[in-house]
Protein backbone atom coordinates (compact mmCIF):
# COMPACT_ATOMS: atom_id res chain seq x y z
CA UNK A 1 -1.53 0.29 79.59
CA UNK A 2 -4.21 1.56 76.88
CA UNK A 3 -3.12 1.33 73.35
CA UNK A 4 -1.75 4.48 71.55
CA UNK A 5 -4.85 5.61 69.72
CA UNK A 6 -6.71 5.70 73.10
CA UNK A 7 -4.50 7.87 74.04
CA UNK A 8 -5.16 11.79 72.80
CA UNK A 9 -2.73 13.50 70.85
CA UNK A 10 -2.70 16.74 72.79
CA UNK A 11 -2.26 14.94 76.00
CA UNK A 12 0.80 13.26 74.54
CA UNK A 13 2.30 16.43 72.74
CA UNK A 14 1.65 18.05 76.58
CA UNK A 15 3.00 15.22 78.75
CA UNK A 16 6.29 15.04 76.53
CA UNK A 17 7.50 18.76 76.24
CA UNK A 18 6.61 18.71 80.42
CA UNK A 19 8.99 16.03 80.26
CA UNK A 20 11.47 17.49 77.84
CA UNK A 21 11.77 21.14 79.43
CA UNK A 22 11.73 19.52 83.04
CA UNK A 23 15.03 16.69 81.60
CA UNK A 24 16.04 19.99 80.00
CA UNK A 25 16.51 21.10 83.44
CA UNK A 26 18.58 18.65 84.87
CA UNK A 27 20.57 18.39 81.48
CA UNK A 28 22.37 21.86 82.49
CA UNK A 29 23.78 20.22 85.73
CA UNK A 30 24.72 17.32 83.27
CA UNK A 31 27.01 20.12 81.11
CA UNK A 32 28.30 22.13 84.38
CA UNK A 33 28.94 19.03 86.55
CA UNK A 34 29.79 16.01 84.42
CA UNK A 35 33.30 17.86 82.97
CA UNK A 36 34.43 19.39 85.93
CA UNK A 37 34.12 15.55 87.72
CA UNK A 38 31.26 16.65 90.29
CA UNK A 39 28.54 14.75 91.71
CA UNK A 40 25.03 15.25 89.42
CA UNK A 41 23.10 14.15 92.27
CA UNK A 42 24.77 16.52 95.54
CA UNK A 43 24.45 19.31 96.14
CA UNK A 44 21.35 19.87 94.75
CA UNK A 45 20.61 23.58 92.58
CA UNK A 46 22.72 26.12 93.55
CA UNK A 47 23.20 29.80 92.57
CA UNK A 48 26.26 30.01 90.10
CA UNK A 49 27.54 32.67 91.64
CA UNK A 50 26.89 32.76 95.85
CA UNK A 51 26.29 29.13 96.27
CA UNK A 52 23.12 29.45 98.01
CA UNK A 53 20.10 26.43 97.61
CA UNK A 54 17.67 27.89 94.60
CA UNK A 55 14.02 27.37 95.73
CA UNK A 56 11.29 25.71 93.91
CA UNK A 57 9.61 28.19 92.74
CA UNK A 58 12.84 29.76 90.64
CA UNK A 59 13.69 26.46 89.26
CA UNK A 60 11.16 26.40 86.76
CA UNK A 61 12.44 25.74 83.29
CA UNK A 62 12.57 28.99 81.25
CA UNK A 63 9.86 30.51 83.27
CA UNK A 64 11.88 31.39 86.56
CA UNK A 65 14.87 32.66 83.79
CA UNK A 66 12.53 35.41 82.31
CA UNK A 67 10.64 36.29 85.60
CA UNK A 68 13.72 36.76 87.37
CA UNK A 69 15.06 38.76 84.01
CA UNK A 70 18.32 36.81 84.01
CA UNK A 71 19.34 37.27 87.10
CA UNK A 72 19.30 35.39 90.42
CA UNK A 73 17.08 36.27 93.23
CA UNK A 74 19.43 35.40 96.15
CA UNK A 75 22.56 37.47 94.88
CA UNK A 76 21.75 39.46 91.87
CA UNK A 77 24.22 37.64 89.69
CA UNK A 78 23.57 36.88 85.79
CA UNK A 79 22.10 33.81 84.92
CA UNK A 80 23.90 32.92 81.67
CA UNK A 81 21.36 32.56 78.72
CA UNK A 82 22.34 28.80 77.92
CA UNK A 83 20.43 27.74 80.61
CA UNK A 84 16.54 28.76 79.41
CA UNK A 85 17.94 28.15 76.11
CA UNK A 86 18.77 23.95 76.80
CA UNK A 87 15.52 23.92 78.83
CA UNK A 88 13.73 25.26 75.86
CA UNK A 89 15.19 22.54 73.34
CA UNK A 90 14.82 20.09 75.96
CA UNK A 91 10.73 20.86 75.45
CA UNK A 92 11.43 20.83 71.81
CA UNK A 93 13.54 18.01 71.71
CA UNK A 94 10.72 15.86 73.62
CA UNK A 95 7.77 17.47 71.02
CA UNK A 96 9.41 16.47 67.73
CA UNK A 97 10.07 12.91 69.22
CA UNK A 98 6.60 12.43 70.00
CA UNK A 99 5.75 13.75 66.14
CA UNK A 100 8.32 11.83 64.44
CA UNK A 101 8.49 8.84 66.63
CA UNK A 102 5.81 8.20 68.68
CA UNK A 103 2.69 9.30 66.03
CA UNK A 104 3.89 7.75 63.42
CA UNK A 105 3.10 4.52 65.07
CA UNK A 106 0.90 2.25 64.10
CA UNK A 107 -3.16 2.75 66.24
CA UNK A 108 -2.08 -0.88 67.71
CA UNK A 109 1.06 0.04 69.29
CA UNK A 110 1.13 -0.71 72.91
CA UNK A 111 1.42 2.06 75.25
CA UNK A 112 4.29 0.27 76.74
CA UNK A 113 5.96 0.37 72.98
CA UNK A 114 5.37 3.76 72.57
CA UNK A 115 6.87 4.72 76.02
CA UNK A 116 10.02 2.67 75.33
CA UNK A 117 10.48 4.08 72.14
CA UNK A 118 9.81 7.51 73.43
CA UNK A 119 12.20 7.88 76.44
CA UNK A 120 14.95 5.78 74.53
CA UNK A 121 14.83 8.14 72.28
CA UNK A 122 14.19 11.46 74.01
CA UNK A 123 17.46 9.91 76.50
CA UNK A 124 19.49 9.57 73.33
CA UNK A 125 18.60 12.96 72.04
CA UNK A 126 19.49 14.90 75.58
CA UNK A 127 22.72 13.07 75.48
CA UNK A 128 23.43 14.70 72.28
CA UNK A 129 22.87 17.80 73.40
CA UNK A 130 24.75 17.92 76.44
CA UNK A 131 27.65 16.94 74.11
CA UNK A 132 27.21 19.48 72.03
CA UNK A 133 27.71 21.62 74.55
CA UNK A 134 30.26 20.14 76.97
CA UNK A 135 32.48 19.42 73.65
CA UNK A 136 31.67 23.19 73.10
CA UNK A 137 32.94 24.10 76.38
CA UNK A 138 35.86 22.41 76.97
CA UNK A 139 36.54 19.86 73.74
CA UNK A 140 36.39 16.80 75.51
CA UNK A 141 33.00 14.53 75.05
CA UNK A 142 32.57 12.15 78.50
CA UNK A 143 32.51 8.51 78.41
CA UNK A 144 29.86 8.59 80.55
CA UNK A 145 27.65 9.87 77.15
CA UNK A 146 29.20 8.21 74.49
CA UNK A 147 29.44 4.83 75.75
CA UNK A 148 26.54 4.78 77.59
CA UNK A 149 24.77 6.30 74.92
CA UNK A 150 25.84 3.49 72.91
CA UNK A 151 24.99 0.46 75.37
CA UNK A 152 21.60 2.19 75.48
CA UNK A 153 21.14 2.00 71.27
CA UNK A 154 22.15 -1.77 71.50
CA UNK A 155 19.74 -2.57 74.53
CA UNK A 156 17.24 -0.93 72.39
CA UNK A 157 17.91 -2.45 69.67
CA UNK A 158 14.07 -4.44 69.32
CA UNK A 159 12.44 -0.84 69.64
CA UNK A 160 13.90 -0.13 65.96
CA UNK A 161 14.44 -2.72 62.76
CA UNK A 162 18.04 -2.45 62.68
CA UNK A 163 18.78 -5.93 64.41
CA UNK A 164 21.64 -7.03 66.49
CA UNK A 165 23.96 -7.97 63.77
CA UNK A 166 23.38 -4.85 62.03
CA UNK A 167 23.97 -2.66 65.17
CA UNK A 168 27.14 -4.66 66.91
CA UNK A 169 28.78 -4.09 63.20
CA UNK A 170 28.32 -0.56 62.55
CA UNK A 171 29.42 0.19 66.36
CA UNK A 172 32.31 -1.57 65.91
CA UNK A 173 32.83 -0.74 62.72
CA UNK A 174 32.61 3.10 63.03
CA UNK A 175 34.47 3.03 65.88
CA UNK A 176 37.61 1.30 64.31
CA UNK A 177 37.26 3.25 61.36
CA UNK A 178 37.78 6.69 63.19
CA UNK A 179 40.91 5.55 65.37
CA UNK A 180 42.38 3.82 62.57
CA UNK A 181 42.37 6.37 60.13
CA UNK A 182 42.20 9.73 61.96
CA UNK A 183 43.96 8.87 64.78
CA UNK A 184 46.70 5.97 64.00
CA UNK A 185 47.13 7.01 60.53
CA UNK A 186 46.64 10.79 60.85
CA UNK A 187 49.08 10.73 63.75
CA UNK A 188 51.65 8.57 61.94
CA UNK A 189 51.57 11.17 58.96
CA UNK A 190 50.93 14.59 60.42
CA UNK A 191 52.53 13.93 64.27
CA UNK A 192 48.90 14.33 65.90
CA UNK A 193 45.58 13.17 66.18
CA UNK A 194 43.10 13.85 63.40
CA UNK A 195 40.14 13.21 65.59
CA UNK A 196 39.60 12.57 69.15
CA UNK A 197 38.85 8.73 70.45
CA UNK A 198 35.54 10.93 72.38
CA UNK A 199 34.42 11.65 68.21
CA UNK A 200 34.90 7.98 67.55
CA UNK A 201 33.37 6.66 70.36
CA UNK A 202 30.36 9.18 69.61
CA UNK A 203 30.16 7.57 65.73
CA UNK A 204 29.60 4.11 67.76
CA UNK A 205 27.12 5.38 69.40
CA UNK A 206 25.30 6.76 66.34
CA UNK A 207 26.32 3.18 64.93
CA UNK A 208 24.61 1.29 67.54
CA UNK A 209 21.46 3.20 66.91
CA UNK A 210 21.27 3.37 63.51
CA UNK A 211 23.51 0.75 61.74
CA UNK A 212 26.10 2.20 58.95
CA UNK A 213 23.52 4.06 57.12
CA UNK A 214 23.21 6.55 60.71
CA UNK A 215 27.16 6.42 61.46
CA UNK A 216 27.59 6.83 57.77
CA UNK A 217 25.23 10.35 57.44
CA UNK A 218 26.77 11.53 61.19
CA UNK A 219 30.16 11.62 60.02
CA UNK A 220 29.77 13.14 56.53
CA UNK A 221 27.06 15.91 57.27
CA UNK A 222 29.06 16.29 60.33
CA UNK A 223 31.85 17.09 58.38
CA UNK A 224 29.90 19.17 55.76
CA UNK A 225 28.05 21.18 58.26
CA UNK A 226 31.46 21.84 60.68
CA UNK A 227 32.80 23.04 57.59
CA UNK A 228 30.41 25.36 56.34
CA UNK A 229 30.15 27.02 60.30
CA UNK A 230 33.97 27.18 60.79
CA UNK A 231 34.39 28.86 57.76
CA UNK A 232 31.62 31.48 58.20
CA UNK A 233 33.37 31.90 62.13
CA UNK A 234 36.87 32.23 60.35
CA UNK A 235 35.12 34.76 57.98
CA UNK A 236 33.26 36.71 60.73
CA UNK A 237 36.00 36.74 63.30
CA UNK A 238 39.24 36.01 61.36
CA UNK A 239 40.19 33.66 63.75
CA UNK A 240 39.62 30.30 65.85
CA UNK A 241 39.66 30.51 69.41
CA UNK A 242 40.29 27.89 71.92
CA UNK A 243 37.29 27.72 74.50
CA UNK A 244 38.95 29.55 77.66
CA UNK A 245 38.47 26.04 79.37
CA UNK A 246 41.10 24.68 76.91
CA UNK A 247 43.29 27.55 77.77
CA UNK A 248 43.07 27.76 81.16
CA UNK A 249 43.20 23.26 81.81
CA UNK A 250 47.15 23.87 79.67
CA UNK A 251 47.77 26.34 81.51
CA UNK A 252 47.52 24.61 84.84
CA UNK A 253 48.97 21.77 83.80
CA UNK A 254 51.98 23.71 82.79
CA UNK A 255 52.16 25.19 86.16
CA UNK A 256 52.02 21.49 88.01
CA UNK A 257 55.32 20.66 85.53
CA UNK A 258 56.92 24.07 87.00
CA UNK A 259 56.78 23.07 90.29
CA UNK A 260 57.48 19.60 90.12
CA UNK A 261 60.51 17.60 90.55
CA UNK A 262 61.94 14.14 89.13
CA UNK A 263 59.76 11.71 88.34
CA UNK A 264 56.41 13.49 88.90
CA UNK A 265 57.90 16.40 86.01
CA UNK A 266 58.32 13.53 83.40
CA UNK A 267 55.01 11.95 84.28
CA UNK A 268 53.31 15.11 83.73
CA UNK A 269 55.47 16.30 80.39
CA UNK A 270 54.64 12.89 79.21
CA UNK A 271 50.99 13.21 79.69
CA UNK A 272 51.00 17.01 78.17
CA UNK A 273 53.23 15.50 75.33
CA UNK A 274 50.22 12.72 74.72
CA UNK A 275 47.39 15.72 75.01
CA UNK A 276 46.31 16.78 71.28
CA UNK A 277 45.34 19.89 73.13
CA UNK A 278 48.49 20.13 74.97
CA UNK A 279 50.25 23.23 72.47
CA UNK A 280 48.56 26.16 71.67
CA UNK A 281 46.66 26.09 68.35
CA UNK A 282 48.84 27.61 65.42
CA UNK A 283 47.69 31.14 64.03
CA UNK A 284 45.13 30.81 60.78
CA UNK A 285 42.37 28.31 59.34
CA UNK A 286 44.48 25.64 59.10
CA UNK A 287 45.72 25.21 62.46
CA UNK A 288 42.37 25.80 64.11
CA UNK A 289 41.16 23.60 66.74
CA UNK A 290 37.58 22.70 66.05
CA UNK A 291 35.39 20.70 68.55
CA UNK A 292 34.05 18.37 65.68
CA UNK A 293 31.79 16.42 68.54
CA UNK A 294 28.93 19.02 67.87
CA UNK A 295 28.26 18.36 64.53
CA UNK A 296 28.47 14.81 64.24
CA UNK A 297 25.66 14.94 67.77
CA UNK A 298 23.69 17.37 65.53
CA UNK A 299 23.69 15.21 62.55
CA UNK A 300 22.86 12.41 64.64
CA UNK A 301 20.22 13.85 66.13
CA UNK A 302 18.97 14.99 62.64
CA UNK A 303 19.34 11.21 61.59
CA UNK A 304 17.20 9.87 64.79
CA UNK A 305 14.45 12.44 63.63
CA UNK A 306 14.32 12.21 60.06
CA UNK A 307 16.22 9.22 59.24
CA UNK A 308 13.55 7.86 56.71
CA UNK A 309 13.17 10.73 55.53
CA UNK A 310 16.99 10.89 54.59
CA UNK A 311 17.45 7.26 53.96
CA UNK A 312 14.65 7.70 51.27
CA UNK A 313 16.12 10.83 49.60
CA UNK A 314 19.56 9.23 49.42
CA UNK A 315 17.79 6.27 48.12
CA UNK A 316 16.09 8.23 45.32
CA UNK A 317 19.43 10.23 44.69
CA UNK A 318 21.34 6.87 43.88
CA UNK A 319 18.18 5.27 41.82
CA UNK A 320 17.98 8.27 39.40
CA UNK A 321 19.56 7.50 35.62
């Protein structure tokens, strides 16, 4: 494989948001599927609403969406808007990787470098997003994401100049740092769960990736940036809402302990007992629920694209008298 400076920049720029609104594609049955416990692989693309095969030809990322004017061809149903719109940062996602990654390289790099760099990274950044909006959705963030999100940062680990000390730590690290405090302590104190295990196992993935500095700058402008949202929601709306997946998961829970018997009943209370989502939220600010998992995958995400950029700032920040 040629070296990256024999390699045009406009070809790359192309090949990558091809790439990234084509991944963007297959991200959306990532979000729909991966929650609900369905196969991502069978069936393949069907219409949302009549179940029918989509063709070829209406499957193109953002361009079959507008042509077809939101709706599908088969059945007339609406085509919600998400679906363009993760296509379209899927392109975006893949274009600012190859800026802020890839180009940045030195003119020596190997092709092969550049690639590994590039997909790890464009992988890592899709993962984010379909937590962002599966967390969204229904407030849970899959294993399947998290952890394999962070296996992938720690197999990667010679792509960046973290090391494997550096990584294994701040994985670890981060990770026992969230349970401890926010859930052990938090639950010991307040009778529930400060954060989810999914929001700690997401700050060892951006540990693996990025050492403490990355876990570090996902949890606090995660925090700072949930904040500032929630409070212009609480503002706008003057109120919280559950997503209706929430709602509707408690609800049929509560229905299985109506109708069962013995043993099975306590099983099930016991497991709706254990669920921080297993009440309904309290009325006001306070006892919001907030699916935190979005903001600490957006400040990651900011981190993997502009991490020198903030390491550098914060550096300066620190140095001034």
């Amino acid at each position: 494989m040629p070296i990256l400076a024999e390699l045009p920049n406009w070809f790359l720029r192309l090949l990558a948001v091809s790439l990234g609104l084509a991944f963007g594609s297959f991200l959306n049955v990532v979000i729909h599927r991966l929650p609900r416990e369905q196969s991502l692989s069978l069936p393949g693309s069907r219409c949302p609403g009549c179940e029918t095969p989509i063709r070829v030809y209406d499957n193109i990322p953002v361009l079959s969406w507008l042509v077809l004017r939101g709706r599908a061809r088969c059945c007339g149903n609406r085509i919600s808007p998400r679906y363009p719109l993760v296509e379209a940062i899927g392109g975006l996602l893949a274009w600012a990787v190859v800026e802020q990654i890839v180009l940045p390289m030195a003119p020596t790099t190997s092709g092969w470098v550049a690639l590994g760099a590039f997909a790890s990274s464009l992988a890592l950044g899709l993962g984010l997003i379909a937590l962002a909006f599966i967390d969204l959705e229904f407030m849970i963030l899959p294993d399947e994401i998290t952890i394999g999100g962070a296996v992938l940062g720690l197999a990667t680990v010679p792509l960046r100049t973290i090391g494997w000390v550096g990584s294994i730590a701040a994985s670890a690290g981060a990770f026992l740092l969230v349970w401890l405090l926010f859930d052990v302590a938090y639950r010991a104190l307040r009778g529930q769960s400060g954060m989810g295990l999914g929001d700690a196992k997401l700050l060892m993935l951006a540990g693996a990736w990025f050492g403490w500095q990355g876990a570090t700058f996902a949890l606090l402008a995660g925090a700072v940036q949930g904040t500032l949202v929630t409070l212009v929601v609480f503002l706008v709306q003057g109120r919280i809402e559950e997503p209706e997946a929430v709602k509707r998961e408690r609800e049929e829970l509560l229905a299985e302990i109506e109708n069962a018997e013995g043993a099975e009943r306590a099983e099930l209370e016991e497991e709706l007992a254990r669920d921080p989502l297993g009440t309904e939220a309290t009325e006001g600010l306070a006892g919001a629920r907030i699916p935190f998992g979005p903001f600490l995958a957006i400040a990651t995400l900011e981190y993997l694209l502009l991490g020198d950029v903030i390491v550098n700032e914060a550096n300066a920040f620190l140095l001034m008298p």
